[in-house]
N, C-alpha and C. Protein backbone atom coordinates (compact mmCIF):
# COMPACT_ATOMS: atom_id res chain seq x y z
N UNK A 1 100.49 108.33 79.51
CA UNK A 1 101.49 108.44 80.56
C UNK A 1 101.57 107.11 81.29
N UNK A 2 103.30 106.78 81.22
CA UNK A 2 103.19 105.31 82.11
C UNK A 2 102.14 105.44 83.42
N UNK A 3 102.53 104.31 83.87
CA UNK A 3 101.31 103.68 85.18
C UNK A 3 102.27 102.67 86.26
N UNK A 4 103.15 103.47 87.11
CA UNK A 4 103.76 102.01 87.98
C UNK A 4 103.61 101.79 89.16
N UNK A 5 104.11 100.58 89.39
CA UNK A 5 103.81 99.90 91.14
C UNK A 5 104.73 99.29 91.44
N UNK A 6 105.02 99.91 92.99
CA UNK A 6 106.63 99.91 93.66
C UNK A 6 106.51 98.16 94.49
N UNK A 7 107.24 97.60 94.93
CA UNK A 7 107.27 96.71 95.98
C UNK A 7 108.37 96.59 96.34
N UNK A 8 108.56 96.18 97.90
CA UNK A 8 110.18 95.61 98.24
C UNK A 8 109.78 94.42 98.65
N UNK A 9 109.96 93.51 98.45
CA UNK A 9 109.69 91.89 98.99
C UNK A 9 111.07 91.39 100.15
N UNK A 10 110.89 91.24 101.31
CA UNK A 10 112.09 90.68 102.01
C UNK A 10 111.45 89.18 102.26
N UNK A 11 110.76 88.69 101.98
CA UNK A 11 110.17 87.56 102.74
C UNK A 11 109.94 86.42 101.68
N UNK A 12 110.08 84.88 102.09
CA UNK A 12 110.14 84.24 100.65
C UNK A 12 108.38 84.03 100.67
N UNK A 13 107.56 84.50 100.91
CA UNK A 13 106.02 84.78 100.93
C UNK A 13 105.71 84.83 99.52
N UNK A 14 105.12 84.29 98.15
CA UNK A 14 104.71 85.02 97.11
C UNK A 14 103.64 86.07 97.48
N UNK A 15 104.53 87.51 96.62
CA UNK A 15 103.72 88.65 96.35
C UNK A 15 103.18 88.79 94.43
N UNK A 16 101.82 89.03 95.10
CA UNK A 16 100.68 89.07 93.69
C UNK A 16 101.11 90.77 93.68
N UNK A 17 101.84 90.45 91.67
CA UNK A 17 102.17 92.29 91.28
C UNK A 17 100.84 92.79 90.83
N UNK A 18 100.37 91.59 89.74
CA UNK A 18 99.05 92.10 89.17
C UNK A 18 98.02 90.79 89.66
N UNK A 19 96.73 90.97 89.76
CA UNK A 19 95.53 90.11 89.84
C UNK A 19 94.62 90.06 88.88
N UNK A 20 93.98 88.99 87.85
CA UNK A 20 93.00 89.39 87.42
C UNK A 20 91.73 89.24 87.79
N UNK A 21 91.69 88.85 88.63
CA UNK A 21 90.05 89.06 89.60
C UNK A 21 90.09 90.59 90.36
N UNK A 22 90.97 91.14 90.36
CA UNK A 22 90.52 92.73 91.37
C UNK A 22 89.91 93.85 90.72
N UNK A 23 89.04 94.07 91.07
CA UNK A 23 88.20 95.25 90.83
C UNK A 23 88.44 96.38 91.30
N UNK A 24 89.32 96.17 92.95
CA UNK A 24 89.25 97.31 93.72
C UNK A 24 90.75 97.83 93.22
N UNK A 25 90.98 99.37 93.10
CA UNK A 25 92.16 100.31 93.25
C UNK A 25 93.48 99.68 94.23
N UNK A 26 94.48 99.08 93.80
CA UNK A 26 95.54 98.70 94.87
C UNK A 26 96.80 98.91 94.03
N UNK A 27 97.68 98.74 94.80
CA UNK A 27 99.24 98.39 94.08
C UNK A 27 99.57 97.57 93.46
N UNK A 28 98.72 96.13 94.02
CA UNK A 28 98.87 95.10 93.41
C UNK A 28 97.24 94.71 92.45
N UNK A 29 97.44 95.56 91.41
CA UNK A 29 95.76 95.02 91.03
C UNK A 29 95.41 95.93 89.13
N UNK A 30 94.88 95.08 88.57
CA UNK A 30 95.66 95.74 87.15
C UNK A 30 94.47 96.62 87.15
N UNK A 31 93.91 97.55 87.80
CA UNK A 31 93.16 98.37 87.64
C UNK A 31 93.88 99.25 88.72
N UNK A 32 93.31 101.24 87.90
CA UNK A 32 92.90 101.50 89.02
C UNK A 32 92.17 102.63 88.81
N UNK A 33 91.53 103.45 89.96
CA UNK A 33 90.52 104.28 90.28
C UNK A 33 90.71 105.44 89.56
N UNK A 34 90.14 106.07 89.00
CA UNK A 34 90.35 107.77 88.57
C UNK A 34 89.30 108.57 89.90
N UNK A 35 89.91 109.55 90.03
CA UNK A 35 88.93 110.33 90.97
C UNK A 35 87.71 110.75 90.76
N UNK A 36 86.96 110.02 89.64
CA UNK A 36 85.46 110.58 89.04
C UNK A 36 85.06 108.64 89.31
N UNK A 37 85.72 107.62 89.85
CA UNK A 37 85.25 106.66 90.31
C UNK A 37 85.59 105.36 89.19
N UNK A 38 85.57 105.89 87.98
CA UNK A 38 85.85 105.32 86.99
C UNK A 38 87.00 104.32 87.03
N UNK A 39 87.13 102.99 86.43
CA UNK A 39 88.24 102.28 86.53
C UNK A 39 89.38 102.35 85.33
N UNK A 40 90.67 102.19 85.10
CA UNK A 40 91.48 102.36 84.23
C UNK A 40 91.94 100.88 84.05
N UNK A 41 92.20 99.97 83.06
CA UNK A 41 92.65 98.85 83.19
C UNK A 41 93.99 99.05 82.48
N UNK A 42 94.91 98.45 83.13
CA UNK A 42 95.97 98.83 83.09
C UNK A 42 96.73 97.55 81.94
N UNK A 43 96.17 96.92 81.87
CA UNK A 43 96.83 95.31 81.24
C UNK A 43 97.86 94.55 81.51
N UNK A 44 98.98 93.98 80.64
CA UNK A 44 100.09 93.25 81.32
C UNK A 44 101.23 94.25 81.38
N UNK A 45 102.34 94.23 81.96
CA UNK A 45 103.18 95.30 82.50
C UNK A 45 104.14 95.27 80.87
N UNK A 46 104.57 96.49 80.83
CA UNK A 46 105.44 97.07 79.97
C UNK A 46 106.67 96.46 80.23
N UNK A 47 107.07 96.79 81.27
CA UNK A 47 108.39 96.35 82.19
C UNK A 47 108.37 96.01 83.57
N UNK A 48 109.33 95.47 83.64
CA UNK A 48 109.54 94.84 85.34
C UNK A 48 111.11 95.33 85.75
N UNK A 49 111.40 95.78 86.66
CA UNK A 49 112.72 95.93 87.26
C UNK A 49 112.50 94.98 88.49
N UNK A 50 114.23 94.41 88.63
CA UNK A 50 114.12 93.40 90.12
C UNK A 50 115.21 94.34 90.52
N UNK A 51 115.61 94.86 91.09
CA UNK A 51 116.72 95.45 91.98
C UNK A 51 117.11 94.53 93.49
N UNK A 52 118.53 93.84 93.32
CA UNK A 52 119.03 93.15 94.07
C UNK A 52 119.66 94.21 95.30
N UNK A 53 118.70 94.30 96.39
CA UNK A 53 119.40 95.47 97.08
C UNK A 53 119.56 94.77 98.77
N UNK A 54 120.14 93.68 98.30
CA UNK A 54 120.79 92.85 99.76
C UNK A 54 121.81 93.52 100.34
N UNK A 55 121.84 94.23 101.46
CA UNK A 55 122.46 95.20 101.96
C UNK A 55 123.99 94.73 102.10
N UNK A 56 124.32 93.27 102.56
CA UNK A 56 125.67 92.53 102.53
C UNK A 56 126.05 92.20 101.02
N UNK A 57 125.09 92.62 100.58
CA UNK A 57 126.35 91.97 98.69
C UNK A 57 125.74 90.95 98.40
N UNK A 58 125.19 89.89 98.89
CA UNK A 58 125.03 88.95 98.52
C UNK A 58 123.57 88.39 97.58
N UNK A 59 123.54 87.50 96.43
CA UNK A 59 123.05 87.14 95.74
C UNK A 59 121.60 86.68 95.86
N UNK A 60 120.34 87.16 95.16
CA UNK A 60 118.95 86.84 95.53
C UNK A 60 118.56 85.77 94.67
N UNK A 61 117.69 84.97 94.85
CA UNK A 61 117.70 83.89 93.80
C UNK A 61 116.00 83.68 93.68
N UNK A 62 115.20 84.36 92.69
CA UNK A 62 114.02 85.18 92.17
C UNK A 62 113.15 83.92 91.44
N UNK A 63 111.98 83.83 91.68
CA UNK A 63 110.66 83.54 90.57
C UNK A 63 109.95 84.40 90.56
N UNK A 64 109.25 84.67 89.33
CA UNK A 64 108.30 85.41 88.43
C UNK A 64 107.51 84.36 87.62
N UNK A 65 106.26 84.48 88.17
CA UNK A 65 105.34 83.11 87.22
C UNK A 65 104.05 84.03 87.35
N UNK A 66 103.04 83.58 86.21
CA UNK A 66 102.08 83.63 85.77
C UNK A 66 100.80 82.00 86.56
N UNK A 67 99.66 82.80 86.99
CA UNK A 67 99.55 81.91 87.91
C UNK A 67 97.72 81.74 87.74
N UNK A 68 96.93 80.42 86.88
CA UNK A 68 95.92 80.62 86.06
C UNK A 68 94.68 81.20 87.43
N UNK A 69 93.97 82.26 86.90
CA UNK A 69 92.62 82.11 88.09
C UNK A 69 91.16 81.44 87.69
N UNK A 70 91.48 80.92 86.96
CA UNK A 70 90.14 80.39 86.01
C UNK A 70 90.24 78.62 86.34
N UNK A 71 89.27 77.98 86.93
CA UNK A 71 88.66 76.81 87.46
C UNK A 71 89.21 75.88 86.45
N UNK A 72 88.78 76.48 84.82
CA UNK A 72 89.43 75.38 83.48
C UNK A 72 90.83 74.93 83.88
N UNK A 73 91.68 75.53 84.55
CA UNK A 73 93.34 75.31 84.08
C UNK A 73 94.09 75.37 85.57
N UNK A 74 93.55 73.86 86.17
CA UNK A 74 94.24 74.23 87.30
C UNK A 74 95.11 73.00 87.69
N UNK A 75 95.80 72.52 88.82
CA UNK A 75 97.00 71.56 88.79
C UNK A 75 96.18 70.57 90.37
N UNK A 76 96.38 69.64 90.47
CA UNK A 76 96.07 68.72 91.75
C UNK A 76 97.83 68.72 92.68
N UNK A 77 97.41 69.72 93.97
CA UNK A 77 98.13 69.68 94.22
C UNK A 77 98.24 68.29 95.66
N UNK A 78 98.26 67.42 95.00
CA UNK A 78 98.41 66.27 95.56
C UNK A 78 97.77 66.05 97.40
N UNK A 79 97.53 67.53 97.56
CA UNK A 79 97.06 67.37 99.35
C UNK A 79 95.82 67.14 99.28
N UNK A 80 95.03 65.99 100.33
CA UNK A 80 93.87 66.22 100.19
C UNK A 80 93.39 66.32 101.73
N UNK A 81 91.81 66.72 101.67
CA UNK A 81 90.89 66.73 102.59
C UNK A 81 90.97 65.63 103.71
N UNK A 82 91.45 65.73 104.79
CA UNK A 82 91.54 64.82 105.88
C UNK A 82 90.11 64.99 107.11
N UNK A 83 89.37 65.15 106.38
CA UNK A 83 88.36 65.19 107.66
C UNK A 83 87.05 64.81 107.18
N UNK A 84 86.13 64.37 107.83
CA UNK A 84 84.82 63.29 107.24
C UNK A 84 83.96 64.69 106.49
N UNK A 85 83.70 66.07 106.68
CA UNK A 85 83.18 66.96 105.91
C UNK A 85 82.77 68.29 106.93
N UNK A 86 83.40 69.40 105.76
CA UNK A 86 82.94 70.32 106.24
C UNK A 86 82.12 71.11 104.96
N UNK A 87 80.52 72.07 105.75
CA UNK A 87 79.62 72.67 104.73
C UNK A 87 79.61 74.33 104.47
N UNK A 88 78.99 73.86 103.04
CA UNK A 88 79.50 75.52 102.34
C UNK A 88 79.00 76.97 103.90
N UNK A 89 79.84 77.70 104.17
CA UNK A 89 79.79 78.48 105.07
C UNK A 89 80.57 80.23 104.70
N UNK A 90 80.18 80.85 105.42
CA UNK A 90 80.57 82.36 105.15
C UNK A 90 81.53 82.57 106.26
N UNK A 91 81.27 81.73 107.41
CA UNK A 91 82.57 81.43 108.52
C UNK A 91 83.94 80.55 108.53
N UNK A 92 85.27 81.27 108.95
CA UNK A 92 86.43 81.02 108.71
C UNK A 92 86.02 79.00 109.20
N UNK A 93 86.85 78.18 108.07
CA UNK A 93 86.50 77.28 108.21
C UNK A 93 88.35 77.04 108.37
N UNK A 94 88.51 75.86 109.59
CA UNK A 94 89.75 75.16 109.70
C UNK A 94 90.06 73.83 108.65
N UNK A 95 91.27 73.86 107.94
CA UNK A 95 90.78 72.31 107.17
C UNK A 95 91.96 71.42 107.43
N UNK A 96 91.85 70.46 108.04
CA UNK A 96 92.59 69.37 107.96
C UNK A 96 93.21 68.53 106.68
N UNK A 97 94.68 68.39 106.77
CA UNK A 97 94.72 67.84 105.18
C UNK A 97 95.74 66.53 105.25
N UNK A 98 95.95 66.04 104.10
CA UNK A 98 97.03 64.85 104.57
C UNK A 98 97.40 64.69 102.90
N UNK A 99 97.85 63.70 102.71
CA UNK A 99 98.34 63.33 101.31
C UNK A 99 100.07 63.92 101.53
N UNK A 100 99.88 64.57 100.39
CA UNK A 100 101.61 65.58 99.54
C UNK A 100 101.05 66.14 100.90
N UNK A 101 102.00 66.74 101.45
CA UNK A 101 102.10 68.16 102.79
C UNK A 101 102.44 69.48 102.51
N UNK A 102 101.46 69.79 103.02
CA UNK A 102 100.59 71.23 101.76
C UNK A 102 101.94 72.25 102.35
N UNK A 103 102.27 73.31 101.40
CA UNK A 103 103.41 74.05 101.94
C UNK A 103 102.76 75.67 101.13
N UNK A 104 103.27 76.45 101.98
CA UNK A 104 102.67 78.07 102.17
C UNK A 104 102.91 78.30 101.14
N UNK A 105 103.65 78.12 100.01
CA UNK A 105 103.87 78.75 98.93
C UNK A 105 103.20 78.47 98.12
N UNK A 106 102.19 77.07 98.15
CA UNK A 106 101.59 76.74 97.19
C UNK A 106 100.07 76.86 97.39
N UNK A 107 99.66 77.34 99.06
CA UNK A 107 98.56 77.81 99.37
C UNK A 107 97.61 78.99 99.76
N UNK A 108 98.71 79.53 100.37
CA UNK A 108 98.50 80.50 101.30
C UNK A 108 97.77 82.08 100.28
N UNK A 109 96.85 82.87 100.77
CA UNK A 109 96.60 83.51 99.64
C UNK A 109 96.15 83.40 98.46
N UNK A 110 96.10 81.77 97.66
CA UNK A 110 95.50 81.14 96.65
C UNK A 110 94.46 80.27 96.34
N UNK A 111 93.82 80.75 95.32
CA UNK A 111 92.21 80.06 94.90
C UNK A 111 92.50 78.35 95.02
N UNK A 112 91.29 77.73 95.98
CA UNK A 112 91.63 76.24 96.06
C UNK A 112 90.42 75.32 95.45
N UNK A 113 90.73 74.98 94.44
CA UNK A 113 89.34 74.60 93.67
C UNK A 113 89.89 72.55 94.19
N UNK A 114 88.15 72.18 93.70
CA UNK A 114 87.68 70.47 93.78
C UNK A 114 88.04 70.18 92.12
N UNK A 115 88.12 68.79 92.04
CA UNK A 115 88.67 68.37 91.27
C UNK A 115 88.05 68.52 89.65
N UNK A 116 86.85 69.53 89.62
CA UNK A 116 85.81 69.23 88.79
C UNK A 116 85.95 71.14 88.38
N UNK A 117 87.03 71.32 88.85
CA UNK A 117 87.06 73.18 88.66
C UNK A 117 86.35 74.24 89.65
N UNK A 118 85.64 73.36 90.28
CA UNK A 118 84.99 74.34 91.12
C UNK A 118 85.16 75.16 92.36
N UNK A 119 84.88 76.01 92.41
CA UNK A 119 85.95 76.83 93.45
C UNK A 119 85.44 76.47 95.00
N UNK A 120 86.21 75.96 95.93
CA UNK A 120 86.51 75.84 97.56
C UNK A 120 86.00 77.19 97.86
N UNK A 121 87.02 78.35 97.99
CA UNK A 121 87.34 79.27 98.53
C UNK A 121 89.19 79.42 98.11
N UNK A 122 89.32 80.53 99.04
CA UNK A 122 90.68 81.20 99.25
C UNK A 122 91.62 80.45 100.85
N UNK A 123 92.24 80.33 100.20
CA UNK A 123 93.11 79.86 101.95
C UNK A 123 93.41 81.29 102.05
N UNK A 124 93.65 81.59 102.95
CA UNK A 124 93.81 83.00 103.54
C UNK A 124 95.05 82.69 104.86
N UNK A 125 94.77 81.64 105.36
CA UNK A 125 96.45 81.11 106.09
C UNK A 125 97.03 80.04 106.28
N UNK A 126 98.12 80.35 106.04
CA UNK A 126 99.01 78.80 106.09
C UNK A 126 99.37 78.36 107.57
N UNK A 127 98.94 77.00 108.38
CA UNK A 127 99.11 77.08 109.54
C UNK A 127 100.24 76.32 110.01
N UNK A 128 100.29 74.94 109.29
CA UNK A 128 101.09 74.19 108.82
C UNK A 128 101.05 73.28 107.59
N UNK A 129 101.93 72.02 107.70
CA UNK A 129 101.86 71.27 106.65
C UNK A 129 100.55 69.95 106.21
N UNK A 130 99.80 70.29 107.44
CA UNK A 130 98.82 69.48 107.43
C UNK A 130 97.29 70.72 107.97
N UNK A 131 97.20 71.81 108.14
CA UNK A 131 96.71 72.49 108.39
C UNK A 131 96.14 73.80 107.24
N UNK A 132 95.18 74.27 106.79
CA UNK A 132 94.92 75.28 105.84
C UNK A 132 93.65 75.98 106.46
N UNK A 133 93.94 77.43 106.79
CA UNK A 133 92.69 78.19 106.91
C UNK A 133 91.89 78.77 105.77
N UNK A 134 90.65 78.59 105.62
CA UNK A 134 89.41 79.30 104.79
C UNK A 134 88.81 80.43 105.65
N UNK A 135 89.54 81.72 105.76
CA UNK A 135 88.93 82.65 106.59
C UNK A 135 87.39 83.23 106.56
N UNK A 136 86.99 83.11 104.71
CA UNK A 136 86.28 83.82 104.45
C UNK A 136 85.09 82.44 104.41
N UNK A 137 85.94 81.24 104.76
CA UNK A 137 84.45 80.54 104.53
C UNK A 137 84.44 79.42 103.71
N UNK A 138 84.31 78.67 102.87
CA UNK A 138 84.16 77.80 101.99
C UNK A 138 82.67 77.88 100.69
N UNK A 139 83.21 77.76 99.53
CA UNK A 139 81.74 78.07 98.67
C UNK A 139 81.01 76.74 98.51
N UNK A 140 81.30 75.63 98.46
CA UNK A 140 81.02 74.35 98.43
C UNK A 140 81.10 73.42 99.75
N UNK A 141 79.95 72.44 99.74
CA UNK A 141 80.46 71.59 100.50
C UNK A 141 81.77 70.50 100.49
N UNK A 142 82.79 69.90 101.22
CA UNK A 142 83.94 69.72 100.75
C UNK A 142 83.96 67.99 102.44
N UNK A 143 84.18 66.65 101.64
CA UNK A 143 84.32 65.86 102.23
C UNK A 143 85.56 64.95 101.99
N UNK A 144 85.67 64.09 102.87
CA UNK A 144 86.81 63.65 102.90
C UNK A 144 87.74 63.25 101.92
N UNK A 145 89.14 63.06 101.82
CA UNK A 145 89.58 62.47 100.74
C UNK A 145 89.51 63.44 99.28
N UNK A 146 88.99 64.74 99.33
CA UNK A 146 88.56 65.82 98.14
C UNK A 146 90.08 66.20 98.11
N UNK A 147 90.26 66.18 96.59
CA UNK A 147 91.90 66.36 96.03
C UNK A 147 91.85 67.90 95.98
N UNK A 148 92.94 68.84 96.29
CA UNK A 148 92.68 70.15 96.34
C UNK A 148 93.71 70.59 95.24
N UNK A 149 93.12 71.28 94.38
CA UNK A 149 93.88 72.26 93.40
C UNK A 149 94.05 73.54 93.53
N UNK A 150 95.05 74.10 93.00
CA UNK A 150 95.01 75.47 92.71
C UNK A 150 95.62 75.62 91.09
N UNK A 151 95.25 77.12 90.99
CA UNK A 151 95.83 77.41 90.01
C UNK A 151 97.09 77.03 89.13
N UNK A 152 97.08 76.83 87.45
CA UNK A 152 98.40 75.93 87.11
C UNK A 152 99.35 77.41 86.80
N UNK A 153 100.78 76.95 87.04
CA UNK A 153 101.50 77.83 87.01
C UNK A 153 102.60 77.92 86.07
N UNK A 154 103.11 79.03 85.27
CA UNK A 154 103.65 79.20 84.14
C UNK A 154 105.07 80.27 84.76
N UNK A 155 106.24 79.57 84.57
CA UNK A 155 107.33 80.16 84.91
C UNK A 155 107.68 81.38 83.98
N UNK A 156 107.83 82.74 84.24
CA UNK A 156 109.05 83.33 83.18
C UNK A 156 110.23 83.53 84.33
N UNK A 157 110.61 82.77 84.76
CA UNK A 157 111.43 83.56 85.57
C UNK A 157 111.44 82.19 86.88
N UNK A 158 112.82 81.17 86.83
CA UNK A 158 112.92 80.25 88.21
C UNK A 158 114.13 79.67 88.50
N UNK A 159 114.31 79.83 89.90
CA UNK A 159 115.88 79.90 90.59
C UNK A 159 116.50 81.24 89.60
N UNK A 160 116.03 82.10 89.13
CA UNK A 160 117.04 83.16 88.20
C UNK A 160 118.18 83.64 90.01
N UNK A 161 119.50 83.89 89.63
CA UNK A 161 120.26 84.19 90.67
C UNK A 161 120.74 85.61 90.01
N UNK A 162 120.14 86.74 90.68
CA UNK A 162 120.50 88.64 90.50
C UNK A 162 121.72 88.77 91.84
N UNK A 163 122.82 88.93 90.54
CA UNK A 163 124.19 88.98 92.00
C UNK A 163 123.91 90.60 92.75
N UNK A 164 124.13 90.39 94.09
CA UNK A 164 124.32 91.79 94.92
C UNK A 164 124.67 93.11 94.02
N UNK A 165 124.15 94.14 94.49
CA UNK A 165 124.46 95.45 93.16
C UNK A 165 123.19 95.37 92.13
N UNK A 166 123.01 93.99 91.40
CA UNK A 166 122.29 94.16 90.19
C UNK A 166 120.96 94.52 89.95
N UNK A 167 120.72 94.58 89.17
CA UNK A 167 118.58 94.85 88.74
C UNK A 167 118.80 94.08 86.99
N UNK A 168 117.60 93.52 87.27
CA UNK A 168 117.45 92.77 85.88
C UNK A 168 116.48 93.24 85.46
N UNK A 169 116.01 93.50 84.22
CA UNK A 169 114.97 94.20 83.75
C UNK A 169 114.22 93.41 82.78
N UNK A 170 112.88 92.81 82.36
CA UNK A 170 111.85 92.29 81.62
C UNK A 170 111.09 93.20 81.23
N UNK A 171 111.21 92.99 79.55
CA UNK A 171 110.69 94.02 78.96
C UNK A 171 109.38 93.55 78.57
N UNK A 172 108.47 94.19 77.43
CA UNK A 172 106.97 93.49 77.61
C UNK A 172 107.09 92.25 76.75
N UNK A 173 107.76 92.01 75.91
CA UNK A 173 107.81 90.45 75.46
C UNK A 173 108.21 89.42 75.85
N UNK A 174 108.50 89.44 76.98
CA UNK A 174 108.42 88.61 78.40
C UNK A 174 107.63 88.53 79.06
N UNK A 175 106.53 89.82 79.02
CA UNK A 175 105.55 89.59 80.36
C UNK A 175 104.21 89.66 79.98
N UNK A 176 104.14 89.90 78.58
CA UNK A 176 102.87 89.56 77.97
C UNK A 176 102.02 88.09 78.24
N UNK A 177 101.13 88.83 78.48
CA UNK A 177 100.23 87.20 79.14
C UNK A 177 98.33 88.21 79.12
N UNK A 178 97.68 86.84 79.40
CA UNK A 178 96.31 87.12 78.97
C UNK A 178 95.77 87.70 80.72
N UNK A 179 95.70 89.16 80.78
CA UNK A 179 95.75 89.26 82.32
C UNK A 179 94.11 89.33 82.94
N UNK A 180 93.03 88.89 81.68
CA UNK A 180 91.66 88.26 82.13
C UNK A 180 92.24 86.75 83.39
N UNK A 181 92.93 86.11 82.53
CA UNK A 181 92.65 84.41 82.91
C UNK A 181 93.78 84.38 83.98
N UNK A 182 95.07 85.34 84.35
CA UNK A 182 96.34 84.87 84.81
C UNK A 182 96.39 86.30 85.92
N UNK A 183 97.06 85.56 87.42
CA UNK A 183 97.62 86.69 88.02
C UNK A 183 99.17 86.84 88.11
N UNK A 184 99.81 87.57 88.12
CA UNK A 184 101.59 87.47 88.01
C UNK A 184 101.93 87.45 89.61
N UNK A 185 103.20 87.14 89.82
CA UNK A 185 103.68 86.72 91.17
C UNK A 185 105.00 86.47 91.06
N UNK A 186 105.17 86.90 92.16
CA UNK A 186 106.82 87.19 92.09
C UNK A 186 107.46 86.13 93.89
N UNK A 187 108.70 85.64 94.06
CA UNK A 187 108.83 85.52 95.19
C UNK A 187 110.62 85.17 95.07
N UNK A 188 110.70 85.69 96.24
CA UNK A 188 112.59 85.39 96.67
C UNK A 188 112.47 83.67 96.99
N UNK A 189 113.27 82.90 96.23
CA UNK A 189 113.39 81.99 96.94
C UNK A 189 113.97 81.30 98.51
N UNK A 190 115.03 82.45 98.64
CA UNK A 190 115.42 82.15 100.00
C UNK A 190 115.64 83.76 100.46
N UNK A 191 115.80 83.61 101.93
CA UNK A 191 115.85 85.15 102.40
C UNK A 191 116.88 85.30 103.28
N UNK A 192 117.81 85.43 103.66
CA UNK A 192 118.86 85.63 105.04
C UNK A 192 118.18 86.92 105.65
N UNK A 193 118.94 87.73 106.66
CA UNK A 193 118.07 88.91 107.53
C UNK A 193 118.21 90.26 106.09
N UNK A 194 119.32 90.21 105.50
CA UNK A 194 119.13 91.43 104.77
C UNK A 194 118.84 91.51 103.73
N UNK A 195 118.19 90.29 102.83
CA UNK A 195 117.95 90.16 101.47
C UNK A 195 116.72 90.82 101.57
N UNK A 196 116.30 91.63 99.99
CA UNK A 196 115.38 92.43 99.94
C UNK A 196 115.66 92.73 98.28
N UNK A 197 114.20 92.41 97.55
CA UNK A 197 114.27 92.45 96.37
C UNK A 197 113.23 93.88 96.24
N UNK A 198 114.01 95.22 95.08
CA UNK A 198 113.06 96.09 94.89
C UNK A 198 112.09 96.04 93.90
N UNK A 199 111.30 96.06 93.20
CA UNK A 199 110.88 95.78 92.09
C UNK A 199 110.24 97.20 91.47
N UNK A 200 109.89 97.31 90.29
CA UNK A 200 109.37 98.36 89.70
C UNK A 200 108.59 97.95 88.32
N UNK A 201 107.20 97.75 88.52
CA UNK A 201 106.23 97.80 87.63
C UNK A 201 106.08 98.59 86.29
N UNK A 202 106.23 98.57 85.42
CA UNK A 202 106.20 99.78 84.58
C UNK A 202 104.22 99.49 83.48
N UNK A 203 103.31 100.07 83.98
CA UNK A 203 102.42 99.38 82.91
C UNK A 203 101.96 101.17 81.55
């Protein structure tokens, strides 16, 4: 029996459909719980529905990418470490940055590894363009001038434009991907007050 997961996205925020690091039962997470505790792994989605349900008519303009979580395969995203050093900690760490000017879409919510694969931590908030929070802490020590990566990213799906009315549908030979090494992610590129993309998971 299928397996799906609903979302409405109004915000140009990337939303994670599937993760492959989650263990825990969610909407967004390719597992989930049976009531005897047991986990079900669900794998890569069968199908995807986008339902363009902008209440004025007007046109949503969509990415869908595949997004690596594994240290081997990740991209320098040109921002680096602006501060003489901060040490590995379990407390929300503030980080100063400078270089490229780090932007929410490419941080916020995403694994931030050193140049050698090794994992930082999670930014957990975007504050500004020179600003990145580590809520949960930092796993490494991290000093000045440290080039920050994240995960490399694999488009199926960029600037696609779904006119008002429509739903586009991706079937699984589109969305097949290795969902050990990759999390999927979806985001509106732009938003006015009534744009709102529905989506429908099919796994």
């Amino acid at each position: 029996m299928p397996s799906y997961a609903y979302y409405n996205v109004s915000t140009v925020d990337v939303t994670t459909l599937t993760s492959a690091t989650s263990s825990v039962a969610s909407s967004a997470s390719d597992y989930i719980s049976s009531p005897d505790g047991i986990q079900e792994y669900f794998g890569s989605p069968k199908s995807i529905t986008i339902c363009n349900l902008d209440a004025s008519g007007d046109d949503v303009t969509v990415d869908l990418f595949i997004a690596s979580a594994l240290g081997t395969n990740i991209t320098d995203t040109g921002v680096n470490v602006n501060e003489i050093a901060n040490y590995a900690t379990k407390s929300s760490v503030t980080l100063t940055v400078d270089g490229t000017t780090a932007t929410e879409e490419a941080f916020e919510n995403e694994k931030v590894y050193a140049s050698d694969g090794t994992l930082i931590g999670t930014c957990t908030s975007f504050t500004s363009g020179t600003v990145l929070v580590f809520g949960n802490g930092i796993d490494q020590d991290v000093l000045d001038n440290t080039s920050l990566y994240t995960g490399t990213r694999y488009y199926i799906l960029h600037d696609v434009v779904i006119p008002g009315g429509s739903t586009l549908v991706l079937d699984e030979a589109e969305l097949a991907y290795n969902t050990n090494d990759y999390d999927l992610k979806f985001k509106l590129s732009s938003v006015s007050g009534s744009q709102i993309a529905n989506i429908k998971v099919v796994y």
